[in-house]
C-alpha atoms as a PDB file:
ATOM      1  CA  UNK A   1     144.115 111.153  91.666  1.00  0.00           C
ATOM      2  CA  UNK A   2     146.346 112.134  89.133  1.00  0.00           C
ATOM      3  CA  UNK A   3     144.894 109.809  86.330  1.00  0.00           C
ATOM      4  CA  UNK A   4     141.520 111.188  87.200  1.00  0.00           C
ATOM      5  CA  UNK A   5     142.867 115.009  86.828  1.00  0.00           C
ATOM      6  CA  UNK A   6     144.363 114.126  83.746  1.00  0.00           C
ATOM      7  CA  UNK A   7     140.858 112.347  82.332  1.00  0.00           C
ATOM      8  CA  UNK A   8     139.051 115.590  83.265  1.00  0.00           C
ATOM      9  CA  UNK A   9     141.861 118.163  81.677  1.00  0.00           C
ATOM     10  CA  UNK A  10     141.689 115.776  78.550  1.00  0.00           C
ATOM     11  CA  UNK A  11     137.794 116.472  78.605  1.00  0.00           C
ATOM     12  CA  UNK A  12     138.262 119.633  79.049  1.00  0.00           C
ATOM     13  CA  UNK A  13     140.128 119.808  76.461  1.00  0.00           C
ATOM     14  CA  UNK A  14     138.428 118.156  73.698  1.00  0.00           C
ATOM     15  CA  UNK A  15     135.330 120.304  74.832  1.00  0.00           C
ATOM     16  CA  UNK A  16     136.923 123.349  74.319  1.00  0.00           C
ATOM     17  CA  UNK A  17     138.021 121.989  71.058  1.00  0.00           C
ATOM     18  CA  UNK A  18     135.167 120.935  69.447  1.00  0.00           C
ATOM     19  CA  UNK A  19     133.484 124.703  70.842  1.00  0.00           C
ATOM     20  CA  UNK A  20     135.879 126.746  68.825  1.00  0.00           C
ATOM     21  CA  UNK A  21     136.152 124.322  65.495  1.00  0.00           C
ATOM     22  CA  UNK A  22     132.304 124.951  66.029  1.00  0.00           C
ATOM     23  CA  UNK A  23     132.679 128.580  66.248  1.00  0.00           C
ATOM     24  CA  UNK A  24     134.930 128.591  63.400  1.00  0.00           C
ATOM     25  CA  UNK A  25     132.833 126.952  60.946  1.00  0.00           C
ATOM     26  CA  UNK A  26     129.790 128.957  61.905  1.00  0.00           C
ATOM     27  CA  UNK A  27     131.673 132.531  61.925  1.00  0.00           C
ATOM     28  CA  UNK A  28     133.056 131.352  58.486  1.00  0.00           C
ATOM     29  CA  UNK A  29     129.525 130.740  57.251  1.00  0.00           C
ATOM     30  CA  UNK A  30     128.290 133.663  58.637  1.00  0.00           C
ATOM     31  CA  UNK A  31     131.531 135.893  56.882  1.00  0.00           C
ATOM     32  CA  UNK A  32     130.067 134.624  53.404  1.00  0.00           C
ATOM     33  CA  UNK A  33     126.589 135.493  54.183  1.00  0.00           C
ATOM     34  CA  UNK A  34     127.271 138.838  54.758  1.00  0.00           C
ATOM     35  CA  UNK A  35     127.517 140.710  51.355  1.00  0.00           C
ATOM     36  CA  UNK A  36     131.062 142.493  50.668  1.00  0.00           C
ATOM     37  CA  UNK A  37     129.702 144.956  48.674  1.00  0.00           C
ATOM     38  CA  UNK A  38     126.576 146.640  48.406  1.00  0.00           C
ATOM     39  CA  UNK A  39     124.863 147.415  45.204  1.00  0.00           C
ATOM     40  CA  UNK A  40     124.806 151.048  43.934  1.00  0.00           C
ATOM     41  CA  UNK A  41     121.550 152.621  42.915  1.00  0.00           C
ATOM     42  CA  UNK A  42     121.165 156.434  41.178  1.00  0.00           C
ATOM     43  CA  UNK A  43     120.355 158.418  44.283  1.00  0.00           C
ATOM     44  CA  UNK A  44     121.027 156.666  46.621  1.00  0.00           C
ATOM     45  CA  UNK A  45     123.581 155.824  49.372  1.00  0.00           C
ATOM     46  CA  UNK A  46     123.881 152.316  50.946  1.00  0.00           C
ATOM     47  CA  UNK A  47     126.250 151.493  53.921  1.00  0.00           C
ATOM     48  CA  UNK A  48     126.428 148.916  56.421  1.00  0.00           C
ATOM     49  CA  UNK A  49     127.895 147.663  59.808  1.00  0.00           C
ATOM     50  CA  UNK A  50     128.156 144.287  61.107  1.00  0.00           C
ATOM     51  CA  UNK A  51     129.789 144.506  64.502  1.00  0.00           C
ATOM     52  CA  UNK A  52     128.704 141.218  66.503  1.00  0.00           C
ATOM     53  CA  UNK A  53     129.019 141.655  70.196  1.00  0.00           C
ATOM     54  CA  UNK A  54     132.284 141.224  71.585  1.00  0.00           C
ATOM     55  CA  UNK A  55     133.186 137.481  72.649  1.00  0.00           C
ATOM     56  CA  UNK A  56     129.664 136.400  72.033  1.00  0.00           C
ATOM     57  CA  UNK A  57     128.771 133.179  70.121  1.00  0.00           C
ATOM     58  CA  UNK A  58     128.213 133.841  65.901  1.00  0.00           C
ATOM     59  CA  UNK A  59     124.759 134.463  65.837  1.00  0.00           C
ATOM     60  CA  UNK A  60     121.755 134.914  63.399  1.00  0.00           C
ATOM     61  CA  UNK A  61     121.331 138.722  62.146  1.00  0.00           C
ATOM     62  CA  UNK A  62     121.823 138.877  58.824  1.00  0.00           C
ATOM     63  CA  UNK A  63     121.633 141.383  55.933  1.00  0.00           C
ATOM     64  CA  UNK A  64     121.459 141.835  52.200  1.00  0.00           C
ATOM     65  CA  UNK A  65     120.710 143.752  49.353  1.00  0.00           C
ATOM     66  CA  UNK A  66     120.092 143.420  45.708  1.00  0.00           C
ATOM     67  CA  UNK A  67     118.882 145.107  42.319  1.00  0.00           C
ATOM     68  CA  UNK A  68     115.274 143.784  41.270  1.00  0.00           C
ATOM     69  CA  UNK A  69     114.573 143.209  37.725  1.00  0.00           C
ATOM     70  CA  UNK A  70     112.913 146.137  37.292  1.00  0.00           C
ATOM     71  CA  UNK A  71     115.663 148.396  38.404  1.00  0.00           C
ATOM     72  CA  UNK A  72     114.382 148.390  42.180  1.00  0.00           C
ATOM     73  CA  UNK A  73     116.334 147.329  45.193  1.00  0.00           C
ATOM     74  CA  UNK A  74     115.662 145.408  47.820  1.00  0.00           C
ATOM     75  CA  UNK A  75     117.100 145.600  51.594  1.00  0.00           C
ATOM     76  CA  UNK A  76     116.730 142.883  53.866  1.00  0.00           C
ATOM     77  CA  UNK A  77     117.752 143.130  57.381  1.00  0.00           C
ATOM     78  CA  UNK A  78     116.607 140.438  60.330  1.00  0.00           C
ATOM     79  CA  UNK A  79     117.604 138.149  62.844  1.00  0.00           C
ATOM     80  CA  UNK A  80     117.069 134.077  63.274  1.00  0.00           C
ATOM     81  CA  UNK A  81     116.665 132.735  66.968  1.00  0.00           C
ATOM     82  CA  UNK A  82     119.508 130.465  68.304  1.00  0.00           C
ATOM     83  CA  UNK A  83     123.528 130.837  67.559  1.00  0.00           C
ATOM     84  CA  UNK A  84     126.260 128.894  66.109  1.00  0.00           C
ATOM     85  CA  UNK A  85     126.043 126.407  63.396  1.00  0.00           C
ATOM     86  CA  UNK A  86     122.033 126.063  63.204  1.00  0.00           C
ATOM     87  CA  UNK A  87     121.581 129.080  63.368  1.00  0.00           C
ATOM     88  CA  UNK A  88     123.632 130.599  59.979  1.00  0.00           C
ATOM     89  CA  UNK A  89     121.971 127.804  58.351  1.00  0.00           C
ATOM     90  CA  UNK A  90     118.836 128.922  58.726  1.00  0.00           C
ATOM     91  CA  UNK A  91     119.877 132.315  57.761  1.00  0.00           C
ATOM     92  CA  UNK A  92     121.845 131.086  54.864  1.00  0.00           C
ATOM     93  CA  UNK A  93     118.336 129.931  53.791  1.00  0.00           C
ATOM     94  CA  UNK A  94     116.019 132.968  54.792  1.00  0.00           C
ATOM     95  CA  UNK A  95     118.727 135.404  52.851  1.00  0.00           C
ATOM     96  CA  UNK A  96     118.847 133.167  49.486  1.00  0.00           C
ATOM     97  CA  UNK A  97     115.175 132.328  49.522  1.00  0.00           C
ATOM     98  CA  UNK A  98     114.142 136.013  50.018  1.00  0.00           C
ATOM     99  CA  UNK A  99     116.467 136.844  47.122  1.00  0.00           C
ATOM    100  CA  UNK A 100     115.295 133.629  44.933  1.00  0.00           C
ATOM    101  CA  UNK A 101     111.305 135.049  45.662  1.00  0.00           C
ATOM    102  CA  UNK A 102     111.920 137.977  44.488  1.00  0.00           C
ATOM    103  CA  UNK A 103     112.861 137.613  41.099  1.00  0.00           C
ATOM    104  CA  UNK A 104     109.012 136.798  40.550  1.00  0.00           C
ATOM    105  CA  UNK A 105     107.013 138.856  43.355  1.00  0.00           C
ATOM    106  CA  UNK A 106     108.491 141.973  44.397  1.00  0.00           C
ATOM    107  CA  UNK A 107     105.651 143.219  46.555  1.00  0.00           C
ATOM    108  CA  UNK A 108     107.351 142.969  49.774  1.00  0.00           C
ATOM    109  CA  UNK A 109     104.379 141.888  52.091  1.00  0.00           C
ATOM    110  CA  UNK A 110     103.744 138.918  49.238  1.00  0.00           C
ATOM    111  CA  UNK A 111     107.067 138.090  49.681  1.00  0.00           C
ATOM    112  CA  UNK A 112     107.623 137.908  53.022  1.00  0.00           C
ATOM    113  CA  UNK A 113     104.256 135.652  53.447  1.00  0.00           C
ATOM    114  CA  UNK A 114     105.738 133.226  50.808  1.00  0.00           C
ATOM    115  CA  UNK A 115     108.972 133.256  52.433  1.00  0.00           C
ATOM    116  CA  UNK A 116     107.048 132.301  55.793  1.00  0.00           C
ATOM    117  CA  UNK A 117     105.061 129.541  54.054  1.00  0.00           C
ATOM    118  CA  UNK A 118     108.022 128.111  52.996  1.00  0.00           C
ATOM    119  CA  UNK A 119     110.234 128.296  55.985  1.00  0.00           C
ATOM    120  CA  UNK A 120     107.371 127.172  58.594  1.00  0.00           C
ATOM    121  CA  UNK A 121     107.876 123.532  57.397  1.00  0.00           C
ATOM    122  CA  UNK A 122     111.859 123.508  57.383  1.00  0.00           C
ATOM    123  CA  UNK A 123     112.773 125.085  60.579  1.00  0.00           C
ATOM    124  CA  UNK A 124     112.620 123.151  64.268  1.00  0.00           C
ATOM    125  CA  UNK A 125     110.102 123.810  66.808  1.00  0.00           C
ATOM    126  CA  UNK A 126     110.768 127.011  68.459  1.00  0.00           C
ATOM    127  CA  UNK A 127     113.031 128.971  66.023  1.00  0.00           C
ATOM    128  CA  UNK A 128     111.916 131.919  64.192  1.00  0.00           C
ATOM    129  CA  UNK A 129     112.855 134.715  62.149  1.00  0.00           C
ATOM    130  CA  UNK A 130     112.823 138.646  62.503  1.00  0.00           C
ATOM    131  CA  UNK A 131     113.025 140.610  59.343  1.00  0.00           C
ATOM    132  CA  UNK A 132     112.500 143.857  57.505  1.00  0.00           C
ATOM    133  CA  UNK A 133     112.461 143.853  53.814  1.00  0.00           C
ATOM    134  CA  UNK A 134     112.441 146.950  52.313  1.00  0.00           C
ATOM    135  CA  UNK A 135     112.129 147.629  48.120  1.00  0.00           C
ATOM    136  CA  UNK A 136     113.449 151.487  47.165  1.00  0.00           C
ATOM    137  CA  UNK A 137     112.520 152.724  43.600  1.00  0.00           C
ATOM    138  CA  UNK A 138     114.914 155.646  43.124  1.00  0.00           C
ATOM    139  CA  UNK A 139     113.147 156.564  39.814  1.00  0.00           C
ATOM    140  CA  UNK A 140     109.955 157.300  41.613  1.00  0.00           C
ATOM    141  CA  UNK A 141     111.324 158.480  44.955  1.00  0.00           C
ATOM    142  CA  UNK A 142     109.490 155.451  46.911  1.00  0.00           C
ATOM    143  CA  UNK A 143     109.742 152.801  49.809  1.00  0.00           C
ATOM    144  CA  UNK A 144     107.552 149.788  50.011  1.00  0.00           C
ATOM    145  CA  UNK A 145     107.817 147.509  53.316  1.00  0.00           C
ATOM    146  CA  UNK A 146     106.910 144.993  54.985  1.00  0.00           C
ATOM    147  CA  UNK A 147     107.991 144.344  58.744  1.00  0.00           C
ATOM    148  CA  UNK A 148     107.702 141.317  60.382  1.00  0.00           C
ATOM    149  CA  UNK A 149     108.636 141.049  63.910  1.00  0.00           C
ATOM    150  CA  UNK A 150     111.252 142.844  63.649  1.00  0.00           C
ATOM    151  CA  UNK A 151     112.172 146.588  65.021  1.00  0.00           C
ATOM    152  CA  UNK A 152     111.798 148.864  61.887  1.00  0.00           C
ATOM    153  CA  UNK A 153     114.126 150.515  59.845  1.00  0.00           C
ATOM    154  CA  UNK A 154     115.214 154.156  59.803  1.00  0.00           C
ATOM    155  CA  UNK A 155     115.539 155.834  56.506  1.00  0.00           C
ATOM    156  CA  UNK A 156     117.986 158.608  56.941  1.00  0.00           C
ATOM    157  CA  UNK A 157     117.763 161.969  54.865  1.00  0.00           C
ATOM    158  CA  UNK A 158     120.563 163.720  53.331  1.00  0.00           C
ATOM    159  CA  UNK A 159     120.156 167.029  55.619  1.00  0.00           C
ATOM    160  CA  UNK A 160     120.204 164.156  58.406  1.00  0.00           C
ATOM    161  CA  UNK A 161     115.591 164.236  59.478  1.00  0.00           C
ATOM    162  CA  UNK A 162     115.138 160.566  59.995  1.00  0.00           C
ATOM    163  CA  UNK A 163     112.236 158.566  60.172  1.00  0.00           C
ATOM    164  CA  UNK A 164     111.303 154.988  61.157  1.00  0.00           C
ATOM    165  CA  UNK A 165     109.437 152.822  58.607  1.00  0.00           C
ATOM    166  CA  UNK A 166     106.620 151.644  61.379  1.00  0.00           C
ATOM    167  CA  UNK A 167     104.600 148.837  60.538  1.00  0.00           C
ATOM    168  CA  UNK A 168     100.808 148.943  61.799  1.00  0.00           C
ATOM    169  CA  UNK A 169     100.154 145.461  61.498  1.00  0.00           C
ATOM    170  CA  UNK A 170     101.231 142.521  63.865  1.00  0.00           C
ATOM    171  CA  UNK A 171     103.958 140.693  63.106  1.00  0.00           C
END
C-alpha cells in the first residue's frame, strides 16, 4: 500500500511539475510580447493595463502599438483561443505579422484580411483570433478601423465623452 501511495505522490508530483515549468515558459513568452513601452505620438495619450485574471492559466490577449511609416500609429488589441504554451505562440505570430503587414498596407481592413489569409493555413483546427486594429493620424485628427470579432474599442476624450469604435460588418 505504501509503494503504491508513494507511485501516485511521485505522479503527482511530476504532474504538477511539468504544469508550472509549462506555465513558466508560457507567462515568460507572454511578458516579452507585451510591449514595455508605448510609443508617443503629438496629441495623443497612450496607456495600457495587462492584469490577467488571478490564478488563471497565461492566456492569449495580447496588445501592441507602433509608429507607421508615414507618421501614423497603429493599436492592436485581441485575443487567441486556447492558453498556455500554444496559445502565446500563436499570438507571438498574429502581433509580429500584423506589425510586419503593415509596413506595406496600412489600410486596416486590408490588413487584417491579409493577416487572416495568412494565419488560416498555420493555425490548428478550432483556434481563432479576436482583434481590433486601430490606425490614429494625429496630424489629421482621424481613426481608421477595422474590427474583427472582437468587442470594439473605446476612444476616450480629454473632457472624459467616450465613444465605442462599432464595427457594422460581421466579423
Amino acid at each position: 500500500v505504501i509503494t503504491e501511495l508513494a507511485r501516485h505522490a511521485a505522479a503527482a508530483l511530476q504532474h504538477a511539475l511539468r504544469f508550472e515549468q509549462e506555465r513558466h515558459i508560457a507567462q515568460t513568452l507572454q511578458q516579452a510580447l507585451i510591449a514595455e513601452r508605448l510609443p508617443e505620438a503629438e496629441g495623443l495619450q497612450l496607456a495600457a493595463l495587462y492584469e490577467p485574471a488571478a490564478g488563471s492559466q497565461v492566456g492569449g490577449d495580447f496588445y501592441s502599438a507602433w509608429p507607421l511609416a508615414d507618421g501614423r500609429l497603429a493599436l492592436l488589441i485581441g485575443d487567441v483561443s486556447g492558453k498556455g504554451v500554444e496559445a502565446a505562440g500563436v499570438t507571438a505570430m498574429v502581433r509580429y505579422m500584423a506589425e510586419a503587414l503593415s509596413q506595406h498596407c496600412t489600410d486596416p481592413a486590408e490588413l487584417v484580411g491579409q493577416l487572416n489569409e495568412l494565419l488560416c493555413h498555420r493555425m490548428a483546427d478550432g483556434s481563432l483570433v479576436t482583434l481590433a486594429l486601430v490606425v490614429v493620424d494625429t496630424v489629421r485628427d482621424e481613426l481608421t478601423w477595422c474590427v474583427a470579432g472582437h468587442p470594439p474599442p473605446v476612444v476616450l476624450s480629454p473632457d472624459g465623452a467616450y465613444r465605442r469604435l462599432d464595427d457594422p460588418d460581421p466579423p
